[in-house]
PDB file of N, CA and C in Angstrom:
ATOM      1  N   UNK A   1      -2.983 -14.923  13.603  1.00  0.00           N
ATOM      2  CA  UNK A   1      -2.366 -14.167  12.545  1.00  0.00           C
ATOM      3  C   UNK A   1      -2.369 -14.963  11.234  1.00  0.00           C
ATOM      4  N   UNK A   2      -2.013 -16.014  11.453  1.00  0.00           N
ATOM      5  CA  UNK A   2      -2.188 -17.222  10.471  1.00  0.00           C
ATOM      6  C   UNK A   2      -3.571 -16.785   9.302  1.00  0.00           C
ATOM      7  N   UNK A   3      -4.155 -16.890  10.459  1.00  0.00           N
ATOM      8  CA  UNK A   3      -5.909 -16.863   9.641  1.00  0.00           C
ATOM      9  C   UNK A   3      -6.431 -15.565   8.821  1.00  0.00           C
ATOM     10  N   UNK A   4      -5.459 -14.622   9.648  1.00  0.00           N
ATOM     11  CA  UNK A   4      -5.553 -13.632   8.625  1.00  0.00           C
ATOM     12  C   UNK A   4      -5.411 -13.546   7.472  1.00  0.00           C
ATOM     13  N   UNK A   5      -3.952 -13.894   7.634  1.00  0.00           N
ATOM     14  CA  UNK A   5      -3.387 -14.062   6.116  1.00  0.00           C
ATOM     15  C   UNK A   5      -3.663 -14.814   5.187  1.00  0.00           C
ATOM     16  N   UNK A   6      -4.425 -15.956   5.827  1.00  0.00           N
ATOM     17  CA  UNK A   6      -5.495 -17.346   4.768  1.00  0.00           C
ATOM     18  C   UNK A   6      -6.768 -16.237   4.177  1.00  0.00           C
ATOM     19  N   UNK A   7      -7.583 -15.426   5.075  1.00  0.00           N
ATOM     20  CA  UNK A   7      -8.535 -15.172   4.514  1.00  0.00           C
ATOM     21  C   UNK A   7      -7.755 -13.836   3.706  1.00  0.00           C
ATOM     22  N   UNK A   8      -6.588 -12.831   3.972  1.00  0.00           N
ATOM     23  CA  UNK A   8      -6.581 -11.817   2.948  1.00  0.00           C
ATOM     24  C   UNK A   8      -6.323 -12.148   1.767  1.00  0.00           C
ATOM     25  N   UNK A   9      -5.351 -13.525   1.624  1.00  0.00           N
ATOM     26  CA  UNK A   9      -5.110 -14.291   0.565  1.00  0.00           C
ATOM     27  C   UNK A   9      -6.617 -14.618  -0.399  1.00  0.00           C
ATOM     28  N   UNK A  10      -7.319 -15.155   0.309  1.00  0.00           N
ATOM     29  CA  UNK A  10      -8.548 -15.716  -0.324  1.00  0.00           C
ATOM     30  C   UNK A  10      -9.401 -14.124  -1.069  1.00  0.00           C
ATOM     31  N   UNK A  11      -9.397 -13.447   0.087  1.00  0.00           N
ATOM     32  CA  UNK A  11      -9.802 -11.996  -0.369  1.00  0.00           C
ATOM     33  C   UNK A  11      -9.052 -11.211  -1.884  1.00  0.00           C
ATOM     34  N   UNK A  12      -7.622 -11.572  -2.042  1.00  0.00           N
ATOM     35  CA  UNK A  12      -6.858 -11.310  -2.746  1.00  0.00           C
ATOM     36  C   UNK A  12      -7.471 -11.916  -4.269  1.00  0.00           C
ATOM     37  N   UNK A  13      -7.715 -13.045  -4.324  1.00  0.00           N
ATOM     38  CA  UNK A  13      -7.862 -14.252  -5.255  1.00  0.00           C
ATOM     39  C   UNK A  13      -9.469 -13.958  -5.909  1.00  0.00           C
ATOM     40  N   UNK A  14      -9.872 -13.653  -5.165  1.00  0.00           N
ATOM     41  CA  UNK A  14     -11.405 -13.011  -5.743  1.00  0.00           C
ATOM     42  C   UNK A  14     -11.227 -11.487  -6.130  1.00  0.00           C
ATOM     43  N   UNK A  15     -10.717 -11.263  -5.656  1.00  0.00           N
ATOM     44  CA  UNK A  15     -10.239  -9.748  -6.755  1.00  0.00           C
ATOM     45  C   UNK A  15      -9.867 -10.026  -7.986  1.00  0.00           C
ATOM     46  N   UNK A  16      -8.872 -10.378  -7.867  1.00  0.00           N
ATOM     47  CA  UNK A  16      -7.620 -10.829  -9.273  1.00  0.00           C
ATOM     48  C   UNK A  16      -8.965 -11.455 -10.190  1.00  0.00           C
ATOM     49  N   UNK A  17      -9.881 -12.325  -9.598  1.00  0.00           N
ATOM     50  CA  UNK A  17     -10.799 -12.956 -10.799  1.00  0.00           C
ATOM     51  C   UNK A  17     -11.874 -12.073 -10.897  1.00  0.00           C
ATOM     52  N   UNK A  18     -12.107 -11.444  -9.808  1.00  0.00           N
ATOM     53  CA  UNK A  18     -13.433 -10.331 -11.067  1.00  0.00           C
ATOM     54  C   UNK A  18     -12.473  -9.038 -11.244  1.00  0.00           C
ATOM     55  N   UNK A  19     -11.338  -8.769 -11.669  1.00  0.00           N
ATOM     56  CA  UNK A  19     -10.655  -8.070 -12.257  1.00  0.00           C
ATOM     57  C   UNK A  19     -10.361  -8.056 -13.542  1.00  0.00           C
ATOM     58  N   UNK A  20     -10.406  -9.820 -13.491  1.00  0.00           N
ATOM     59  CA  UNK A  20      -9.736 -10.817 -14.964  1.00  0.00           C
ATOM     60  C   UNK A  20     -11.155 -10.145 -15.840  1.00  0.00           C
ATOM     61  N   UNK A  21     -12.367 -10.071 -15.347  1.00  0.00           N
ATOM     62  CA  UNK A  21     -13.217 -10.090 -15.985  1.00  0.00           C
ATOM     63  C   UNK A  21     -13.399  -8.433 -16.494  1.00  0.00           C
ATOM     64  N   UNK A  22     -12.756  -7.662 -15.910  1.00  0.00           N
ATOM     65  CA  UNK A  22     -12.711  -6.407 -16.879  1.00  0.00           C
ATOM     66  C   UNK A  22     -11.891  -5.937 -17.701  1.00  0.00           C
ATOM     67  N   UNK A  23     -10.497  -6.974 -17.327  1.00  0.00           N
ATOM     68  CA  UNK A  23      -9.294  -6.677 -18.132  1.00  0.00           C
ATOM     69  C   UNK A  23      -9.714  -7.347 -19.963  1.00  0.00           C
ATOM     70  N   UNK A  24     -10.310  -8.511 -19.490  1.00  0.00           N
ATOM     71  CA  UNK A  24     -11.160  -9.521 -20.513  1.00  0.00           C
ATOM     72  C   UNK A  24     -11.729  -7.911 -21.237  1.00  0.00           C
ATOM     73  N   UNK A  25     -13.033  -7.810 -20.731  1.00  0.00           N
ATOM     74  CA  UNK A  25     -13.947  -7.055 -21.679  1.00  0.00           C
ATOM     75  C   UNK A  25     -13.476  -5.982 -21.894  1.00  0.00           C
ATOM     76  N   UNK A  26     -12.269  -5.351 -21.647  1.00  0.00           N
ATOM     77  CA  UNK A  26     -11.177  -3.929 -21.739  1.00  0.00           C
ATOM     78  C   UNK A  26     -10.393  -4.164 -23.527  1.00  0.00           C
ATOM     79  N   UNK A  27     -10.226  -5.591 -23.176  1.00  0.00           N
ATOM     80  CA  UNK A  27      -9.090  -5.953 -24.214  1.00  0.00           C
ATOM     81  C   UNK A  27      -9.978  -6.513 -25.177  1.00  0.00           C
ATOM     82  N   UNK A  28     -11.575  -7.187 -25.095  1.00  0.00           N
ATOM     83  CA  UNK A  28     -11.739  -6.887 -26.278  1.00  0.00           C
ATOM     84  C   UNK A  28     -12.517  -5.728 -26.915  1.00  0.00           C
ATOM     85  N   UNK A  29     -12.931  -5.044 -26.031  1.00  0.00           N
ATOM     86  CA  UNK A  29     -13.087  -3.112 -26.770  1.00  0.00           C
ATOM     87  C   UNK A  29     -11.807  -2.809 -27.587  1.00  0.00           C
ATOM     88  N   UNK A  30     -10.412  -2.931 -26.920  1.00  0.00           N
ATOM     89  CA  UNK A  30      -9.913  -2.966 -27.662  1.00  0.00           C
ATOM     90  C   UNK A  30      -9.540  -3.504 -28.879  1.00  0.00           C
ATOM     91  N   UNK A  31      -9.657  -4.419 -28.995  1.00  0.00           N
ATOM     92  CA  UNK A  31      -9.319  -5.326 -30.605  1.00  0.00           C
ATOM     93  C   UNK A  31     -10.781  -4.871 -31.548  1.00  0.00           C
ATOM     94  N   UNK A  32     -11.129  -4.323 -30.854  1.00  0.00           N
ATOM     95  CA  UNK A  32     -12.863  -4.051 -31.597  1.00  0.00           C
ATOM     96  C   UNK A  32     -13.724  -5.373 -31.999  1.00  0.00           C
ATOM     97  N   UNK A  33     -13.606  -6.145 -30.814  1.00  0.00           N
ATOM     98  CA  UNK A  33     -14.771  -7.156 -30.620  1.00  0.00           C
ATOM     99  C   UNK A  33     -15.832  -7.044 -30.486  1.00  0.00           C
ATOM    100  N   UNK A  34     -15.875  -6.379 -29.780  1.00  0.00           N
ATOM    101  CA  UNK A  34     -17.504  -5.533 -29.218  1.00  0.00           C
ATOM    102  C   UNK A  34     -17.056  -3.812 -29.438  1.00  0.00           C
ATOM    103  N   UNK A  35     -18.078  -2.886 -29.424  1.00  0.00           N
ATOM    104  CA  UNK A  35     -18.503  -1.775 -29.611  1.00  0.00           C
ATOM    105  C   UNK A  35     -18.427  -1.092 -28.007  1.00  0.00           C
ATOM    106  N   UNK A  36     -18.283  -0.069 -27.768  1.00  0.00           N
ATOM    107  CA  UNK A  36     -18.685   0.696 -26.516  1.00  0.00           C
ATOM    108  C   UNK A  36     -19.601   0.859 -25.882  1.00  0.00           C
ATOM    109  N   UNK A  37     -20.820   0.635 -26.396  1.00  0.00           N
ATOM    110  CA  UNK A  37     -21.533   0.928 -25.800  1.00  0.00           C
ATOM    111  C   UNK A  37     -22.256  -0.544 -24.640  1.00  0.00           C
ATOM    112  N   UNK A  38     -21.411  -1.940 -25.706  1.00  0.00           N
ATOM    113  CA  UNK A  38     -21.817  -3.085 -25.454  1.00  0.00           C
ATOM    114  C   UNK A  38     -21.107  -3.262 -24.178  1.00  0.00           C
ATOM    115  N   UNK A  39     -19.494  -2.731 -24.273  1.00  0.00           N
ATOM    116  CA  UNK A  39     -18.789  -2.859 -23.384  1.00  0.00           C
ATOM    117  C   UNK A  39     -19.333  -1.838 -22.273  1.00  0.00           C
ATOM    118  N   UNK A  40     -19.430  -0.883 -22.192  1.00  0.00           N
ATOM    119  CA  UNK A  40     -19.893  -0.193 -20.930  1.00  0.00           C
ATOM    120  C   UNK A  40     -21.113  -0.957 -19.999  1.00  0.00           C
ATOM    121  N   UNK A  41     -22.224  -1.636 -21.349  1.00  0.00           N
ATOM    122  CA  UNK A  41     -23.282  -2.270 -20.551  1.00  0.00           C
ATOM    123  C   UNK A  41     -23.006  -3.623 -19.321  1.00  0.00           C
ATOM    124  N   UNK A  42     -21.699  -3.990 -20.157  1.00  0.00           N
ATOM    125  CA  UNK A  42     -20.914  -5.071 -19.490  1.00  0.00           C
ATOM    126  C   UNK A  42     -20.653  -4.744 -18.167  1.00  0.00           C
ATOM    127  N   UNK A  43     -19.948  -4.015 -18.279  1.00  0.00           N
ATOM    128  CA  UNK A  43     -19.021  -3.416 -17.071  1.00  0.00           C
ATOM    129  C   UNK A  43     -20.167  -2.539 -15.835  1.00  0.00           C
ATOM    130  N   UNK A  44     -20.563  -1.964 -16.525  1.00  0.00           N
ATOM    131  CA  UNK A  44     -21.709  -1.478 -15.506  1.00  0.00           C
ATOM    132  C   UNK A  44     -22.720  -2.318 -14.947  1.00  0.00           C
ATOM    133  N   UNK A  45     -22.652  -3.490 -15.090  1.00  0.00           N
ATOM    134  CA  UNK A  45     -23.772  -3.914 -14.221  1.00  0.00           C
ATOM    135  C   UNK A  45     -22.771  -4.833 -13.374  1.00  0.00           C
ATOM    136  N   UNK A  46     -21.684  -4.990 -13.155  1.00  0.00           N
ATOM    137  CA  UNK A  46     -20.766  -5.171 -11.695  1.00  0.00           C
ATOM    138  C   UNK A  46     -20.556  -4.347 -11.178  1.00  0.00           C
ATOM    139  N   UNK A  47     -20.330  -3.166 -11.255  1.00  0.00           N
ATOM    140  CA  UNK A  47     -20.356  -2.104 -10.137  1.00  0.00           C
ATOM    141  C   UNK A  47     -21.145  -2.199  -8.856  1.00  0.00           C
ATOM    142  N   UNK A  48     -22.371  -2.187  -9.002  1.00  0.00           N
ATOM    143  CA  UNK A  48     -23.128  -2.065  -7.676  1.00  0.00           C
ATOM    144  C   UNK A  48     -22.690  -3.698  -6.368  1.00  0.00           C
ATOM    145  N   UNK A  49     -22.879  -4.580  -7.626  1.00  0.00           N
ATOM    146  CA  UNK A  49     -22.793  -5.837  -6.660  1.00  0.00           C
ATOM    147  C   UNK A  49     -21.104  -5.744  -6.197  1.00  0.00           C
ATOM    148  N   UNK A  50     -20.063  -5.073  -6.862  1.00  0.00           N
ATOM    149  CA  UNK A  50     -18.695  -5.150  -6.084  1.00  0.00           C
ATOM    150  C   UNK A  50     -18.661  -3.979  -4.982  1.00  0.00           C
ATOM    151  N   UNK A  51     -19.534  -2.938  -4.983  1.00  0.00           N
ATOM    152  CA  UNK A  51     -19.503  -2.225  -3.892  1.00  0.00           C
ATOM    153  C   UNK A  51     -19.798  -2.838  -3.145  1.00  0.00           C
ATOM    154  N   UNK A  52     -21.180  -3.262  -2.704  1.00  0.00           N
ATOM    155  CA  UNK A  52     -21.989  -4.234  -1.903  1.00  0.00           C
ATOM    156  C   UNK A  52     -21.458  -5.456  -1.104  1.00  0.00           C
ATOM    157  N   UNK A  53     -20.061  -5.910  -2.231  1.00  0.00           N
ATOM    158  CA  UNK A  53     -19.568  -6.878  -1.562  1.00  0.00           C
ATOM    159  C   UNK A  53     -18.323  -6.379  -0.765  1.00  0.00           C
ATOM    160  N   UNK A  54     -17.750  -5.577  -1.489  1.00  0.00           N
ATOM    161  CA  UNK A  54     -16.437  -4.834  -1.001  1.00  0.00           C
ATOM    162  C   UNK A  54     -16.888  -4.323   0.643  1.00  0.00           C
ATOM    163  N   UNK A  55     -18.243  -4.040   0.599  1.00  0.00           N
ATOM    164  CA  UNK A  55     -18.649  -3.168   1.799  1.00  0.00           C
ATOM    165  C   UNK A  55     -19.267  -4.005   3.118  1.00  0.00           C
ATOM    166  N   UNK A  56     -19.810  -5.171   2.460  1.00  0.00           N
ATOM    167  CA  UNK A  56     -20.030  -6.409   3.565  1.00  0.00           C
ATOM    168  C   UNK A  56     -19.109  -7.153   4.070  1.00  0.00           C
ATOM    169  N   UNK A  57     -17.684  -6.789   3.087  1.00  0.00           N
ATOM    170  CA  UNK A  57     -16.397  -7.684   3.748  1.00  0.00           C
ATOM    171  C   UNK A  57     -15.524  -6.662   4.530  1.00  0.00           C
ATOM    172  N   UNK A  58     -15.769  -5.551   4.446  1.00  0.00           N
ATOM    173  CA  UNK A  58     -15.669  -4.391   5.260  1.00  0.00           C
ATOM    174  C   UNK A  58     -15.880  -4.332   6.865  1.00  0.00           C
ATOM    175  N   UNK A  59     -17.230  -4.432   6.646  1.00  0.00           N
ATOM    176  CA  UNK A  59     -18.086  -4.443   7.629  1.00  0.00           C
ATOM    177  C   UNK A  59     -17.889  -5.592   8.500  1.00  0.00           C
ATOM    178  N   UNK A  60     -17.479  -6.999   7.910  1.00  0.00           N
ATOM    179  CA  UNK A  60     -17.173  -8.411   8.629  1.00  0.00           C
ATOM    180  C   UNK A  60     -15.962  -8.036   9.118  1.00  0.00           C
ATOM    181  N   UNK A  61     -14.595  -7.853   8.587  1.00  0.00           N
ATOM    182  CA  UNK A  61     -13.545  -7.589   9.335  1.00  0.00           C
ATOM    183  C   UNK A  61     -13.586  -6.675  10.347  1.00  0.00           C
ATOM    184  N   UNK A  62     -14.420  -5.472  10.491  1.00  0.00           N
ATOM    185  CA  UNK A  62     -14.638  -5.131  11.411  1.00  0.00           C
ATOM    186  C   UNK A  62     -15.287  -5.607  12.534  1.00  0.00           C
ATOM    187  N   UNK A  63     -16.238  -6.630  12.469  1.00  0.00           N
ATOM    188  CA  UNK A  63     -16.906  -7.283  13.004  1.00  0.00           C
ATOM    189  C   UNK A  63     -16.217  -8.071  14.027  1.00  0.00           C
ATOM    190  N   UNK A  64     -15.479  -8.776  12.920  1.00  0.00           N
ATOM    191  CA  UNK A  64     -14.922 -10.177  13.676  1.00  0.00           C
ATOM    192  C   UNK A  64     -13.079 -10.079  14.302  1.00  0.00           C
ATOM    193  N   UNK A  65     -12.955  -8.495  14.231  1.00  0.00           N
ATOM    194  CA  UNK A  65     -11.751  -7.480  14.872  1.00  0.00           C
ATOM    195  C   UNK A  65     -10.441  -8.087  13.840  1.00  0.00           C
ATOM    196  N   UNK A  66     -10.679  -8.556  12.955  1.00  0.00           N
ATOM    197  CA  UNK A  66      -9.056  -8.908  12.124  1.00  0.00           C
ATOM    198  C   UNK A  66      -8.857  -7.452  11.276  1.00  0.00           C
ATOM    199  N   UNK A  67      -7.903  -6.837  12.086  1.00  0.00           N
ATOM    200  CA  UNK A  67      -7.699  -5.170  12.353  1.00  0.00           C
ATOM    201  C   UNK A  67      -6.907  -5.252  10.905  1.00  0.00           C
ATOM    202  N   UNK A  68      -5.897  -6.018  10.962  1.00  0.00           N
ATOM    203  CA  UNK A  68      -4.879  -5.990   9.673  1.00  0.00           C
ATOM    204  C   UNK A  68      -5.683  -5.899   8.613  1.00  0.00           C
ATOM    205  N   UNK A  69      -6.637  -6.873   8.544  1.00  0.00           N
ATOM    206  CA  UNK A  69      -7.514  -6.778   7.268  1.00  0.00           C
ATOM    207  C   UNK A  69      -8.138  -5.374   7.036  1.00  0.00           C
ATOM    208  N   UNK A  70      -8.851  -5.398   7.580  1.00  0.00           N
ATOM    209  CA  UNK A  70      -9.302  -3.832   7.794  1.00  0.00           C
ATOM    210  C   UNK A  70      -8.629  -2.999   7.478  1.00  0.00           C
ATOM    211  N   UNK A  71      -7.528  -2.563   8.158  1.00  0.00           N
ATOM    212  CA  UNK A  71      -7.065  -1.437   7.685  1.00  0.00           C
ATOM    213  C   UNK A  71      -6.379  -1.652   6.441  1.00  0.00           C
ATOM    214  N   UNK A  72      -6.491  -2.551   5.397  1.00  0.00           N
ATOM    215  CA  UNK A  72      -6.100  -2.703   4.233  1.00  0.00           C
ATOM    216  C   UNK A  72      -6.897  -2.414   3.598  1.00  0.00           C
ATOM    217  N   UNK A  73      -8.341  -3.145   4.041  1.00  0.00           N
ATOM    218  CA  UNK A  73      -9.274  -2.746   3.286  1.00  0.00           C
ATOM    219  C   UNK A  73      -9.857  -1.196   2.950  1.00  0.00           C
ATOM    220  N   UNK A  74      -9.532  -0.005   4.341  1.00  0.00           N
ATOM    221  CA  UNK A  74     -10.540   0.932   4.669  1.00  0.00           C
ATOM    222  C   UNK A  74      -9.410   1.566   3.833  1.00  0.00           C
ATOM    223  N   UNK A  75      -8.627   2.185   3.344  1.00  0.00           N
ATOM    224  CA  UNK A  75      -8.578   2.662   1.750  1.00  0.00           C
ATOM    225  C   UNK A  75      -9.111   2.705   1.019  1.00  0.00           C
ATOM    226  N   UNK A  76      -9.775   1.381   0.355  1.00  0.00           N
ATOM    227  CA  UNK A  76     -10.118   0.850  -0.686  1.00  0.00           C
ATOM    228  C   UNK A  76     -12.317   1.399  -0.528  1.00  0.00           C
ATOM    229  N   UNK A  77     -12.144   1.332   0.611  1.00  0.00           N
ATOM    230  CA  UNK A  77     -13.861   1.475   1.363  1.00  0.00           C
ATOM    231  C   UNK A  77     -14.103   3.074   1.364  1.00  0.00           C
ATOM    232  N   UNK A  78     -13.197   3.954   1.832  1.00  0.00           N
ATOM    233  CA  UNK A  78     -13.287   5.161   1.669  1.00  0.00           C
ATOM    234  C   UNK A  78     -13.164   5.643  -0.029  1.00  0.00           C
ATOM    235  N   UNK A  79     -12.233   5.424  -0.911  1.00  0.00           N
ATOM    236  CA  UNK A  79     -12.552   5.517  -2.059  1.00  0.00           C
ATOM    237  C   UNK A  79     -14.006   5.169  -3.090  1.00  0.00           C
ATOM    238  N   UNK A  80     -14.432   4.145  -2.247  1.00  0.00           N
ATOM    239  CA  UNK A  80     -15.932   3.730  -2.945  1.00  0.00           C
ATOM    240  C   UNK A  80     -16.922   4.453  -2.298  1.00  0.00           C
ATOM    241  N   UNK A  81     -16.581   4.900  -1.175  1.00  0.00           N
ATOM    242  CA  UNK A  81     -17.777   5.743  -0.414  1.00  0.00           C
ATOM    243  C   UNK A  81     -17.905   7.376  -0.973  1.00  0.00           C
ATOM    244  N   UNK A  82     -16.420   7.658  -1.476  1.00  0.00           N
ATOM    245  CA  UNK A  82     -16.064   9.005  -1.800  1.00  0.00           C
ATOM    246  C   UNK A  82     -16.770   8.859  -3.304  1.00  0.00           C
TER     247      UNK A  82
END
């Protein structure tokens, strides 16, 4: 159980930092640092690689049966699939 909670933690911590990175390019669209269209180009080219990853760490907790994880995650997996 321990180990769970080490890796959802770790799982947690890599969110929060490629999160930082849209709140970043959010806030400066806002101040009008960059333009929209610069910012969308930004932001759109993490999409595919956070599905991809969201969906291989998916797929591992299922794998390796840490159920808790999982079912935290499969919210988050059904919304990206939807």
């Amino acid at each position: 159980m321990l180990e769970d909670m080490v890796f959802a933690f770790f799982l947690l911590s890599c969110r929060l930092i490629f999160l930082s990175v849209f709140i970043i390019t959010l806030s400066d669209l806002e101040c009008d640092s960059i333009n929209a269209r610069s910012c969308y180009s930004k932001l759109n080219k993490w999409v595919i690689p956070r599905l991809i990853g969201h969906t291989i760490v998916t797929v591992l907790m299922l794998i390796l049966l840490h159920w808790f994880i999982f079912l935290l995650n499969l919210p988050i997996a059904t919304w990206d699939i939807y």
